[in-house]
Structures are given as C-alpha cells and as structure tokens.
N, C-alpha and C. Protein backbone atom coordinates (compact mmCIF):
# COMPACT_ATOMS: atom_id res chain seq x y z
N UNK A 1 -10.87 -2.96 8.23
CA UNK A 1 -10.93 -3.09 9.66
C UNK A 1 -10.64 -4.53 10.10
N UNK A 2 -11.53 -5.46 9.38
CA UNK A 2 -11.19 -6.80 9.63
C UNK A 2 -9.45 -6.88 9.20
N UNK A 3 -8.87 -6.64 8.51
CA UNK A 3 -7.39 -7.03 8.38
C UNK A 3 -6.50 -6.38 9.84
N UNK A 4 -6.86 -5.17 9.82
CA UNK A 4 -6.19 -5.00 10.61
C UNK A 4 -6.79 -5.40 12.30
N UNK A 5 -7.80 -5.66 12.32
CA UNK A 5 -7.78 -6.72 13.97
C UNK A 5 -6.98 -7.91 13.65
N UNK A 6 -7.17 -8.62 12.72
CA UNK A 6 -6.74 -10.10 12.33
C UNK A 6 -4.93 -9.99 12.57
N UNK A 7 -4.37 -8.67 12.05
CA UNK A 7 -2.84 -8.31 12.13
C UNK A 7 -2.64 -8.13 13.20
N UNK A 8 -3.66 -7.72 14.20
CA UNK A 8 -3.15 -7.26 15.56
C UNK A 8 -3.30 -8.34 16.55
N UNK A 9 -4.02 -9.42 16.28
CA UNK A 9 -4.46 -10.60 16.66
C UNK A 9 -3.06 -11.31 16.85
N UNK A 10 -2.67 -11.40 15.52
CA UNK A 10 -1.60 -12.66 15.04
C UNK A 10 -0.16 -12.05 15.65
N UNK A 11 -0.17 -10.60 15.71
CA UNK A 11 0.93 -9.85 16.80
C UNK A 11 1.08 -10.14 18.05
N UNK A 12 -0.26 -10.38 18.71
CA UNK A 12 -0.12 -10.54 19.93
C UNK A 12 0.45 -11.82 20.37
N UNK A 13 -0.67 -13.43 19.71
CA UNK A 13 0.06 -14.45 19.81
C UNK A 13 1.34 -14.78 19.77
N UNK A 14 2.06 -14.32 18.29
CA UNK A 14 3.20 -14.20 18.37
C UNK A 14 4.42 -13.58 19.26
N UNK A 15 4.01 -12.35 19.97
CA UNK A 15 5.02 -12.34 21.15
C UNK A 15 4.91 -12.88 21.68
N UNK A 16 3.69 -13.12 22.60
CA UNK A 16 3.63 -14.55 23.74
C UNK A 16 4.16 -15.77 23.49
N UNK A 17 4.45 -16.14 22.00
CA UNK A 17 4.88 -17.19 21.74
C UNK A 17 6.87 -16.91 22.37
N UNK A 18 6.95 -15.65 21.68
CA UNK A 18 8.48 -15.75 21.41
C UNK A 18 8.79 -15.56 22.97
N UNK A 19 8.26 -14.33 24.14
CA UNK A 19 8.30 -14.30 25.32
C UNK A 19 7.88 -15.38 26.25
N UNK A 20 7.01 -16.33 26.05
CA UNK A 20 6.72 -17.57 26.72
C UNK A 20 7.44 -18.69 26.55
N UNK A 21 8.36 -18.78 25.59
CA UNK A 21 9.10 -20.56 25.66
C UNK A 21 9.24 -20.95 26.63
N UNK A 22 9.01 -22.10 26.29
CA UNK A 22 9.17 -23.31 27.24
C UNK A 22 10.92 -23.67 27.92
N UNK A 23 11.26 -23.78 29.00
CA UNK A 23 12.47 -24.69 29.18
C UNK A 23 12.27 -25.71 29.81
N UNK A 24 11.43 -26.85 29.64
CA UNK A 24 11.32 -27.83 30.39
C UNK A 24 11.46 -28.85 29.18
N UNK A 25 12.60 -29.96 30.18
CA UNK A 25 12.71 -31.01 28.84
C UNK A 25 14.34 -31.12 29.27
N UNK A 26 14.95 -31.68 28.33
CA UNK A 26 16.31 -32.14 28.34
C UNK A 26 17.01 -31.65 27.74
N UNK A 27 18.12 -30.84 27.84
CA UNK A 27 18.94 -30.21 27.71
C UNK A 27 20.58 -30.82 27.46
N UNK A 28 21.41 -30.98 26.59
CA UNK A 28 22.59 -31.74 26.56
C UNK A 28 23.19 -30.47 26.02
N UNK A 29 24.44 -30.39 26.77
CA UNK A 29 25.59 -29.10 26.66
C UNK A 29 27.04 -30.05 26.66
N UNK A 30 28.04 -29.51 25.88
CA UNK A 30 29.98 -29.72 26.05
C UNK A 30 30.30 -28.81 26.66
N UNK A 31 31.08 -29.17 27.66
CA UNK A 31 32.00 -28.26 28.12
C UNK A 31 33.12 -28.47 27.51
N UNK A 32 34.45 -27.78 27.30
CA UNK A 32 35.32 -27.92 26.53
C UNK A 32 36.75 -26.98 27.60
N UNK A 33 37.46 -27.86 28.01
CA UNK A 33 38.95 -27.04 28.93
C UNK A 33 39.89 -28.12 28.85
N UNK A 34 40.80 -27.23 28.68
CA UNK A 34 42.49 -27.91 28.62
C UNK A 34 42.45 -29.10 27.66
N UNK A 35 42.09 -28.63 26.27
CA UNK A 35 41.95 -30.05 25.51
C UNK A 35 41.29 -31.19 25.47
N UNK A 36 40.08 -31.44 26.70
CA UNK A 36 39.48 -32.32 26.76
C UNK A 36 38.10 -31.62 26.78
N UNK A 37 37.20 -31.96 26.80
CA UNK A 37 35.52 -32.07 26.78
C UNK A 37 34.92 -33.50 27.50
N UNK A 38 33.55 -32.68 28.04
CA UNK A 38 32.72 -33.43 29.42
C UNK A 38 31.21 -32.94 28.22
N UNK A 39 30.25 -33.98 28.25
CA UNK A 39 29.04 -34.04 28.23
C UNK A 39 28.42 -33.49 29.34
N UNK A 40 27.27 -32.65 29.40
CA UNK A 40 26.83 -32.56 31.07
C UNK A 40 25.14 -32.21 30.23
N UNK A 41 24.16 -32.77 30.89
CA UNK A 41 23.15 -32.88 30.93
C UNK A 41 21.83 -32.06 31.98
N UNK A 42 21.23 -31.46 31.83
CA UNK A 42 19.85 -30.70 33.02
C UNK A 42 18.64 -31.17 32.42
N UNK A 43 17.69 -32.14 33.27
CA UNK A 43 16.45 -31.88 33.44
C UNK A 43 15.64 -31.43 33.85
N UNK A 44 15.13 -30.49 32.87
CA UNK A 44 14.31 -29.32 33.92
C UNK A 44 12.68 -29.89 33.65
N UNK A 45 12.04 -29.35 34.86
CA UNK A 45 10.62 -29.94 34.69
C UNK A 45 10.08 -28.58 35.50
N UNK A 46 8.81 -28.44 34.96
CA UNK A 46 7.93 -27.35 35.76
C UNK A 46 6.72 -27.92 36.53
N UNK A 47 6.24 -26.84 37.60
CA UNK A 47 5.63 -27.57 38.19
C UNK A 47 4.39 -26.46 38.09
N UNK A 48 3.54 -26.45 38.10
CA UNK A 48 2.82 -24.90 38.20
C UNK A 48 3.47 -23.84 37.52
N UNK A 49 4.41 -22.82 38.28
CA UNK A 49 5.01 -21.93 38.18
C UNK A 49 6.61 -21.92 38.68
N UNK A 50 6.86 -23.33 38.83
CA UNK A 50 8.09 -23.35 39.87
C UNK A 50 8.63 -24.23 38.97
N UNK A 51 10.09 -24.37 38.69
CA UNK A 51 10.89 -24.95 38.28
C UNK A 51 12.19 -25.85 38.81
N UNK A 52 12.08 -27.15 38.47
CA UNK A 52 13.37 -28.30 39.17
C UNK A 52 13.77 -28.46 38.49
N UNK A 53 15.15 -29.09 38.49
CA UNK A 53 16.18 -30.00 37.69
C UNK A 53 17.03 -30.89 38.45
N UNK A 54 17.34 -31.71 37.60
CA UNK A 54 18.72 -32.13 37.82
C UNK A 54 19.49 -32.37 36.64
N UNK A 55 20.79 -32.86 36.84
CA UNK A 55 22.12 -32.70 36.52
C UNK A 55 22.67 -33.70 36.07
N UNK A 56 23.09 -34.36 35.28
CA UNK A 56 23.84 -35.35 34.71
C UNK A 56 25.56 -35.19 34.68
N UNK A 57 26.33 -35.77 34.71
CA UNK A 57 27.64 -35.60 33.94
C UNK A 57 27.97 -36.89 33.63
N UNK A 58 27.40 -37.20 32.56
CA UNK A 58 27.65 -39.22 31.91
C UNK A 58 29.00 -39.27 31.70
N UNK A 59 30.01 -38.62 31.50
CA UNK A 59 31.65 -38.55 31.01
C UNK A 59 32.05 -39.35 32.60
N UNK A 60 31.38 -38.52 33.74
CA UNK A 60 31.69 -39.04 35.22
C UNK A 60 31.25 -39.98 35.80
N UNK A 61 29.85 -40.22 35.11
CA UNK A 61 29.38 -41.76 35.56
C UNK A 61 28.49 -40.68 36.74
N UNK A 62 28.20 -39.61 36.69
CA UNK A 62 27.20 -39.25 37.58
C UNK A 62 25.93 -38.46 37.36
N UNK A 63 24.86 -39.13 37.77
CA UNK A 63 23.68 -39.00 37.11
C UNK A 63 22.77 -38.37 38.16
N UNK A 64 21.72 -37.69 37.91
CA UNK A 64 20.63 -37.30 39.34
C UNK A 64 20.90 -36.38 40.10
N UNK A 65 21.84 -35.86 39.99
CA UNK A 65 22.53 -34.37 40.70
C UNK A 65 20.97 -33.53 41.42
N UNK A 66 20.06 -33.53 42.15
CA UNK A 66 19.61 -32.81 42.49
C UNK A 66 19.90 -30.83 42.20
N UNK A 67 19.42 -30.20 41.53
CA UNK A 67 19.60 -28.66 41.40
C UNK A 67 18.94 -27.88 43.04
N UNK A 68 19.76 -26.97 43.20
CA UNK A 68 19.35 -26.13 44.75
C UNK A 68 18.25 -25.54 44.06
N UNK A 69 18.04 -25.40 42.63
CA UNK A 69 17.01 -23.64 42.43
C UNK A 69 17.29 -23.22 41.15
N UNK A 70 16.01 -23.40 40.31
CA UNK A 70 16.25 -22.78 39.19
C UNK A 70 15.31 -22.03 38.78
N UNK A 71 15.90 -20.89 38.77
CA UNK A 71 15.14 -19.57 37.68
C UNK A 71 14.87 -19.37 36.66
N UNK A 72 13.68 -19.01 36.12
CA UNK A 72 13.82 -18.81 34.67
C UNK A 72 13.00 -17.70 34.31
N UNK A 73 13.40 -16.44 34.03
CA UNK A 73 12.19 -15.70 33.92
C UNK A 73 13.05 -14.66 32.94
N UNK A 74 11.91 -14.20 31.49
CA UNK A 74 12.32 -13.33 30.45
C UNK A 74 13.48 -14.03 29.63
N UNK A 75 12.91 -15.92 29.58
CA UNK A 75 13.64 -16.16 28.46
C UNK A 75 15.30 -16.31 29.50
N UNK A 76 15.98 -15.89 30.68
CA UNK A 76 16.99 -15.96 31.11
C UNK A 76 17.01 -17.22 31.79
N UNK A 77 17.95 -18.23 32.17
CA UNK A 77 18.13 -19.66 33.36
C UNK A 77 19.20 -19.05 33.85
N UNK A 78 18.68 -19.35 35.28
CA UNK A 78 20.16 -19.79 36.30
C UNK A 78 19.35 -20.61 36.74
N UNK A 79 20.72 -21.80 37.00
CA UNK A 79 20.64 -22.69 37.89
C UNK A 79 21.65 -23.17 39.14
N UNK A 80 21.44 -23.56 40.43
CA UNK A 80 22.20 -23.69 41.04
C UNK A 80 22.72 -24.88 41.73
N UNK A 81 23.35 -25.12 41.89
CA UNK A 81 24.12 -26.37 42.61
C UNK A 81 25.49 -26.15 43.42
N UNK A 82 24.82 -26.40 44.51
CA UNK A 82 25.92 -26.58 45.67
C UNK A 82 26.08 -27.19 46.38
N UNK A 83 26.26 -28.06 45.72
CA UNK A 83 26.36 -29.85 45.79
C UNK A 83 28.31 -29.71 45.03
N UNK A 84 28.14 -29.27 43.94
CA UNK A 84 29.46 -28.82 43.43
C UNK A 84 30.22 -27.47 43.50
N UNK A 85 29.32 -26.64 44.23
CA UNK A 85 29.71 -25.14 43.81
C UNK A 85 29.63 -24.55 43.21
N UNK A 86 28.63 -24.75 41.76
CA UNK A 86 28.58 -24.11 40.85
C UNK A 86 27.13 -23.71 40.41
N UNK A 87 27.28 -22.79 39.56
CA UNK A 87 25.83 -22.20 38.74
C UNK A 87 26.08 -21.89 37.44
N UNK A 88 24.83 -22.07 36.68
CA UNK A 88 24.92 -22.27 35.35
C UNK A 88 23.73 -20.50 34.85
N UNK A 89 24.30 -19.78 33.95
CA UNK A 89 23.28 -18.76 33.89
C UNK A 89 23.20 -18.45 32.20
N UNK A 90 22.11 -18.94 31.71
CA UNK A 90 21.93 -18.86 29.72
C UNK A 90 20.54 -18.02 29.72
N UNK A 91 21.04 -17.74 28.33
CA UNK A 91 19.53 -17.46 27.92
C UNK A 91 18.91 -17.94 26.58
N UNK A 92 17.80 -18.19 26.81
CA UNK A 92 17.16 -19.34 25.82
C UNK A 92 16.69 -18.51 24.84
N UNK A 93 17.59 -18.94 23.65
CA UNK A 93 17.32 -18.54 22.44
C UNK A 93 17.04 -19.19 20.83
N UNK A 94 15.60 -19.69 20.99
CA UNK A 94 15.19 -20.73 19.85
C UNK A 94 15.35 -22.06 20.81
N UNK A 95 15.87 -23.07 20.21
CA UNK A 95 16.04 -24.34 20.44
C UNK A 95 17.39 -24.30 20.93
N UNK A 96 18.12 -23.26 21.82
CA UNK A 96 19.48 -23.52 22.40
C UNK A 96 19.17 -22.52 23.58
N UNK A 97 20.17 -23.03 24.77
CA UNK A 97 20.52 -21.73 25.42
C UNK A 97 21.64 -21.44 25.76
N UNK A 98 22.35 -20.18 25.61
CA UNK A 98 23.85 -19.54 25.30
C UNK A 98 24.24 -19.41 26.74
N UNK A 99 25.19 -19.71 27.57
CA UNK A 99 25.45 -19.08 28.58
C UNK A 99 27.07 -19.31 28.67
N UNK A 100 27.02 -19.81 30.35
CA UNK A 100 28.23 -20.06 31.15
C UNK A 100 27.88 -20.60 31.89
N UNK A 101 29.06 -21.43 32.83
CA UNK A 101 28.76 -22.25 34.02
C UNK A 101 30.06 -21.41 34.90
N UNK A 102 29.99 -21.57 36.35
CA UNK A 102 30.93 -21.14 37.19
C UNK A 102 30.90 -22.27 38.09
N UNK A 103 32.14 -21.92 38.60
CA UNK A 103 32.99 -22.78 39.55
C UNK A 103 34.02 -22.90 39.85
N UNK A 104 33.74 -22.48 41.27
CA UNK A 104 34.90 -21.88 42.41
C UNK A 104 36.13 -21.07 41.61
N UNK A 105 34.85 -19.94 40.83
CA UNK A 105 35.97 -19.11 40.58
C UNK A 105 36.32 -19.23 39.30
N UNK A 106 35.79 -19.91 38.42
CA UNK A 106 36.43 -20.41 37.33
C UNK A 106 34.92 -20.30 35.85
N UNK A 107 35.44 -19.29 35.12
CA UNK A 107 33.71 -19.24 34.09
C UNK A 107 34.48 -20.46 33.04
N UNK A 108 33.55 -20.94 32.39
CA UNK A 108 33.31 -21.97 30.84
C UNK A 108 32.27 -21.64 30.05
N UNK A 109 32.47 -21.03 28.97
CA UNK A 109 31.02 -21.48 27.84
C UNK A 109 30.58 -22.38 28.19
N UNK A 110 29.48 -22.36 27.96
CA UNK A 110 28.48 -23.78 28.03
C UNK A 110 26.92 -23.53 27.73
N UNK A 111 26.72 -24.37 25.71
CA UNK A 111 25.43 -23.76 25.55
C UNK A 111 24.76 -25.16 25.30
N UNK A 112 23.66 -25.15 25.42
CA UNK A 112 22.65 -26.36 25.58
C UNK A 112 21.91 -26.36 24.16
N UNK A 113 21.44 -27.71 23.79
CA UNK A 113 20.64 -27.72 23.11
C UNK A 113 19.27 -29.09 23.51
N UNK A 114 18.27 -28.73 23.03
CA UNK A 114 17.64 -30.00 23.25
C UNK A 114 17.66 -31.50 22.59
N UNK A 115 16.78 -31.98 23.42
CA UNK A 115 17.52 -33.44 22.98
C UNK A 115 17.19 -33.45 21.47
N UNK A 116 18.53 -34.61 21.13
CA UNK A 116 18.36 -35.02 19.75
C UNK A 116 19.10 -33.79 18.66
N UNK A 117 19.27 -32.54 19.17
CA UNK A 117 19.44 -31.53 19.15
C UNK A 117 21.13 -31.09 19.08
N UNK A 118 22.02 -30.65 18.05
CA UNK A 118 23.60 -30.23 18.27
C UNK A 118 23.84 -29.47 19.52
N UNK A 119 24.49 -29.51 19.96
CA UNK A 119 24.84 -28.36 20.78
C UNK A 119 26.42 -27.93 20.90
C-alpha cells in the first residue's frame, strides 16, 4: 500500500512539473532568410499570473521593444507586437521553444533557447 501511494505521489508531482514550466527568463532565437541570419532576443517576466516581455534584435542595434501581450497557457507562447506587425507563436518544449514568427504576411522558423543555451 505504502508503494503504491508513494508511486502515485511521485506521478502527480511529476506532471505538474512537466505541465507547469516556467517561461520566464531570456530567451535567444536565429532567424535565418535569404542567406543571412538576425539574432532576436524576448524577455519574458511574470507577474502573478500575467505575463510581459520585451524584444531585442542586437543584429539591429534595437533593444527594449515593449511586447502588446503575451500568452502562455498549456506549455503554448504567443506573443505580440505591433510595434512591427508581428507575432511570435512556440511551444515550450524542455529547455527550447519550437515555433514561428509572422510578419505582414510572411511565416519564419524561429526556435528559442535559454540563455547560455544553443538555439
């Protein structure tokens, strides 16, 4: 009896673990078109239950991008900016998140990793 509460114990933690990650922290992604590649950067921070960022692109020399709105719920991100027109939508899987970015019309891979982190 004791093993199996102790198994059902260590089940539970463990989904919450894998369904609860974290995305707050620093994020560094490549974009990659027409032969060249851009660094682009999101800091996301939580606040309670609510989530901010901003935006880097160091290749452009532009830093602090304010984000309109970012979602994150079941492990999925979108983020938005329309400041440029664009939104970014991944889903966080381990220490990366897989997505795309859009703009005006136009999709790119684009997967993140955390800092210090390949991407």
């Amino acid at each position: 009896m004791k093993k199996t509460f102790f198994f059902f114990i260590a089940f539970v933690i463990n989904a919450l673990l894998i369904n609860g990650q974290e995305i707050s922290g620093q994020w560094n992604g490549l974009i990659k078109f027409s032969g060249m590649q851009m660094h682009v950067v999101f800091h996301i921070q939580k606040d309670g239950e609510t989530y901010s960022a901003t935006f880097d692109s160091p290749d452009q020399g532009a830093m602090g991008f304010p984000c309109d709105s970012v979602l994150f719920d079941n492990n999925h991100l979108r983020i938005v900016l329309n400041t440029i027109k664009a939104h970014y939508e991944g889903d966080l899987q381990n220490d990366s998140i897989k997505g795309e970015i859009s703009q005006n019309g136009m999709k790119l891979p684009l997967n993140y990793g955390q800092e210090g982190a390949k991407s």
